[in-house]
PDB file of N, CA and C in Angstrom:
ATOM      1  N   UNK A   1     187.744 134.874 147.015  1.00  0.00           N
ATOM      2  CA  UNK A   1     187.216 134.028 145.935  1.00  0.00           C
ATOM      3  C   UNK A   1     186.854 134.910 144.741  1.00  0.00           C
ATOM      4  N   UNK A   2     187.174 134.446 143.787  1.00  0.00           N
ATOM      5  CA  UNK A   2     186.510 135.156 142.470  1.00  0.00           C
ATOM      6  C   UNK A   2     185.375 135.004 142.482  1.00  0.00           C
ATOM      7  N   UNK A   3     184.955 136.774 141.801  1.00  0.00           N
ATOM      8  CA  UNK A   3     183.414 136.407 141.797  1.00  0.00           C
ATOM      9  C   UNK A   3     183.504 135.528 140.064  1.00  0.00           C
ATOM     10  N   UNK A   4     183.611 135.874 139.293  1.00  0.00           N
ATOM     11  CA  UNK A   4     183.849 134.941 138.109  1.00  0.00           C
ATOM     12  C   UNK A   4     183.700 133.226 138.304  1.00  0.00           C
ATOM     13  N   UNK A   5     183.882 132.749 139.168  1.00  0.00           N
ATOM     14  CA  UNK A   5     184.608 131.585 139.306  1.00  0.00           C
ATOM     15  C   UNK A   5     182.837 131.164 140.151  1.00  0.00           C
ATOM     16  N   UNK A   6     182.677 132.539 140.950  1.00  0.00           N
ATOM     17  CA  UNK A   6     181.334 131.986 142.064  1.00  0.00           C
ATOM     18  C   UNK A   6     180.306 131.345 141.482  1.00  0.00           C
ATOM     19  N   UNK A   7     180.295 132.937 139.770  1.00  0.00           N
ATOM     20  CA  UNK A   7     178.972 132.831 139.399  1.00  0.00           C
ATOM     21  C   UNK A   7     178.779 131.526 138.614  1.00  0.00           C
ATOM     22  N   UNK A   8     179.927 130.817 137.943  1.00  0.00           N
ATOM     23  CA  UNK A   8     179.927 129.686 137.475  1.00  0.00           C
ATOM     24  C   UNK A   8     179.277 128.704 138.279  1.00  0.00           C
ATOM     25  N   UNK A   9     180.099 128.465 139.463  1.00  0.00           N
ATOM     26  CA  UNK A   9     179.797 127.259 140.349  1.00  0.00           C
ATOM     27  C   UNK A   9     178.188 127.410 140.493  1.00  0.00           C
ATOM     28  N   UNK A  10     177.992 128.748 140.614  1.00  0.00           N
ATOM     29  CA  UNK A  10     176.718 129.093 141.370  1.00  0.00           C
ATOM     30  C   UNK A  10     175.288 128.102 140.061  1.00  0.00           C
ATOM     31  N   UNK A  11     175.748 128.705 139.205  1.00  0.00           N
ATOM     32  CA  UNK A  11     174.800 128.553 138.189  1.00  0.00           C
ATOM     33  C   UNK A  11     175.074 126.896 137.848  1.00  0.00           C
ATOM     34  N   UNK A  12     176.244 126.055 137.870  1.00  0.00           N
ATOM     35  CA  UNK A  12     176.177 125.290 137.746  1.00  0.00           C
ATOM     36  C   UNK A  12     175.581 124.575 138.511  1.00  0.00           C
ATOM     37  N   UNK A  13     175.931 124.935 140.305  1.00  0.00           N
ATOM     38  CA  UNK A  13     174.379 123.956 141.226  1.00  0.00           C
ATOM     39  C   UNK A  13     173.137 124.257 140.882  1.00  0.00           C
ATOM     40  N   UNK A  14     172.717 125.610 140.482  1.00  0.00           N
ATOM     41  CA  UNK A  14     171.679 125.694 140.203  1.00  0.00           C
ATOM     42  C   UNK A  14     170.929 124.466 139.623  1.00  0.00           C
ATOM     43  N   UNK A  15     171.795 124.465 137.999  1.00  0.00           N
ATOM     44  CA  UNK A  15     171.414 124.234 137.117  1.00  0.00           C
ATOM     45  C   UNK A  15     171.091 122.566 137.418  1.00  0.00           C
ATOM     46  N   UNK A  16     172.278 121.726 138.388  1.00  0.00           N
ATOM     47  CA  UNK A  16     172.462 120.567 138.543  1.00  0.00           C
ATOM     48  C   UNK A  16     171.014 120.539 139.860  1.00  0.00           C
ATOM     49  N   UNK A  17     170.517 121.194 140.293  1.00  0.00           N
ATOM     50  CA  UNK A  17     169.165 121.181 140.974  1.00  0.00           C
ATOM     51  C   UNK A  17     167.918 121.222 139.823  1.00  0.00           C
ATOM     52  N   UNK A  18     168.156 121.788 139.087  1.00  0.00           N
ATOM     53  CA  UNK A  18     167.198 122.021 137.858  1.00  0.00           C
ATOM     54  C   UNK A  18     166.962 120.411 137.567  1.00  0.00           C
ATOM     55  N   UNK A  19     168.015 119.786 136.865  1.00  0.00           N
ATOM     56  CA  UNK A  19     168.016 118.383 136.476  1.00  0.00           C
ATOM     57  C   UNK A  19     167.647 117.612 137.304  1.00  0.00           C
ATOM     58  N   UNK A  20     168.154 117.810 138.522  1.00  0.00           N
ATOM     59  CA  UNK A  20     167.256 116.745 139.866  1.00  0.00           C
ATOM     60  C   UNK A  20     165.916 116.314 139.820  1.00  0.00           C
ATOM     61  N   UNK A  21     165.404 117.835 140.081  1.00  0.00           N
ATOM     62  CA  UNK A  21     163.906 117.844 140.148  1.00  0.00           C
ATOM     63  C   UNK A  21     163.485 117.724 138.967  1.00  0.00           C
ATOM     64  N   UNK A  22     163.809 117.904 137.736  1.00  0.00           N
ATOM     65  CA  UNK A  22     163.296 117.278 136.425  1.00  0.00           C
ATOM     66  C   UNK A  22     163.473 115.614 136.342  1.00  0.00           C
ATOM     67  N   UNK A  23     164.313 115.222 137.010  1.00  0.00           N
ATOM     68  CA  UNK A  23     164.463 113.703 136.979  1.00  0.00           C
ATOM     69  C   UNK A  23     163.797 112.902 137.670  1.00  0.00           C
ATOM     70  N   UNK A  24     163.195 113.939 139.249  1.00  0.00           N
ATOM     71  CA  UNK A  24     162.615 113.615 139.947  1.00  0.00           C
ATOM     72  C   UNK A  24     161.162 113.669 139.586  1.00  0.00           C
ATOM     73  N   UNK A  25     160.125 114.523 138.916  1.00  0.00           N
ATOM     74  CA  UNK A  25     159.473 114.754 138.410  1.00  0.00           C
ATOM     75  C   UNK A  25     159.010 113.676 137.355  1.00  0.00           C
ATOM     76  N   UNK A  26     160.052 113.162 136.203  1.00  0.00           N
ATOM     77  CA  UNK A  26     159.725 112.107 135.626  1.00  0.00           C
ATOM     78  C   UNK A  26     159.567 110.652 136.090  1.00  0.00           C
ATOM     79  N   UNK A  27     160.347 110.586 137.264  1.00  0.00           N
ATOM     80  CA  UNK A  27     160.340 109.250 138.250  1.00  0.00           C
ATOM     81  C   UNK A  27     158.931 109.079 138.517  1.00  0.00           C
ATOM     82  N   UNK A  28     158.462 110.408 138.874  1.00  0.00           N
ATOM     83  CA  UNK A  28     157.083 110.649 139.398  1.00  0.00           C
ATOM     84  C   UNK A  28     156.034 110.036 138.588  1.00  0.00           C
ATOM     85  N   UNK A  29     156.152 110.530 137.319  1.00  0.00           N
ATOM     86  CA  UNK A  29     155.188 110.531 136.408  1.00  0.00           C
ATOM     87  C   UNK A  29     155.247 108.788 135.771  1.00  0.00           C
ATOM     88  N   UNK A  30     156.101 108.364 135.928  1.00  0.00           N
ATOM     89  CA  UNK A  30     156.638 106.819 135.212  1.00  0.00           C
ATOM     90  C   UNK A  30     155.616 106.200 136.259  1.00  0.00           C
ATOM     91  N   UNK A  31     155.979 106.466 138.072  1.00  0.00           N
ATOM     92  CA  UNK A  31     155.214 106.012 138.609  1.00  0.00           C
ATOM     93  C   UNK A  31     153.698 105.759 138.978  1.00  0.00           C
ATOM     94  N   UNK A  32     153.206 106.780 138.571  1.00  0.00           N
ATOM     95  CA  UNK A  32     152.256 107.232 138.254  1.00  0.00           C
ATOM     96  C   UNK A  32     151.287 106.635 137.285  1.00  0.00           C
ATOM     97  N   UNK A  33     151.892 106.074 136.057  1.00  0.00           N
ATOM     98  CA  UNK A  33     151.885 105.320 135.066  1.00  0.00           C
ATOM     99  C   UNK A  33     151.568 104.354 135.505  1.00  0.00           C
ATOM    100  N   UNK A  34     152.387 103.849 136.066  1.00  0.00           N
ATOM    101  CA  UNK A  34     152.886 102.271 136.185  1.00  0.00           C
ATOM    102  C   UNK A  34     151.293 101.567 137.171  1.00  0.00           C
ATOM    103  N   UNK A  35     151.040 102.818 138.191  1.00  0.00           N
ATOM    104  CA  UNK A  35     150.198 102.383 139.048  1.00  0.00           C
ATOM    105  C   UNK A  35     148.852 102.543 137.974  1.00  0.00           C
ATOM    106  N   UNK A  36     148.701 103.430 137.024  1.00  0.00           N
ATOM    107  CA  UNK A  36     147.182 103.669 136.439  1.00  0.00           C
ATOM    108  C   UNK A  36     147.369 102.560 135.567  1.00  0.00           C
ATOM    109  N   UNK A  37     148.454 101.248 135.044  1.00  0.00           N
ATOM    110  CA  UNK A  37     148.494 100.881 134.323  1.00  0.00           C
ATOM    111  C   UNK A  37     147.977  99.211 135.196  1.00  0.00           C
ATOM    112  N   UNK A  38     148.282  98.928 135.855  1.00  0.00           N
ATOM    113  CA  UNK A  38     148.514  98.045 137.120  1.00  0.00           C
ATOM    114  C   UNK A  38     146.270  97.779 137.314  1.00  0.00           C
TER     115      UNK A  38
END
């Protein structure tokens, strides 16, 4: 395998974990909301 090719993929799951838990994080916080608003 290329390493060229690895470090891409690599950084791209990273990165696509980065966005998860940032998405997940705001889910959080909406919810969070929703209940102090309730």
């Amino acid at each position: 395998m290329n390493l060229g090719v690895f470090a891409v993929k690599n950084s791209y799951l990273s990165g696509r974990v980065k966005v998860l838990q940032l998405r997940s994080a705001i889910y959080d916080s909406q919810y969070l909301a929703l209940d102090f608003s309730c």
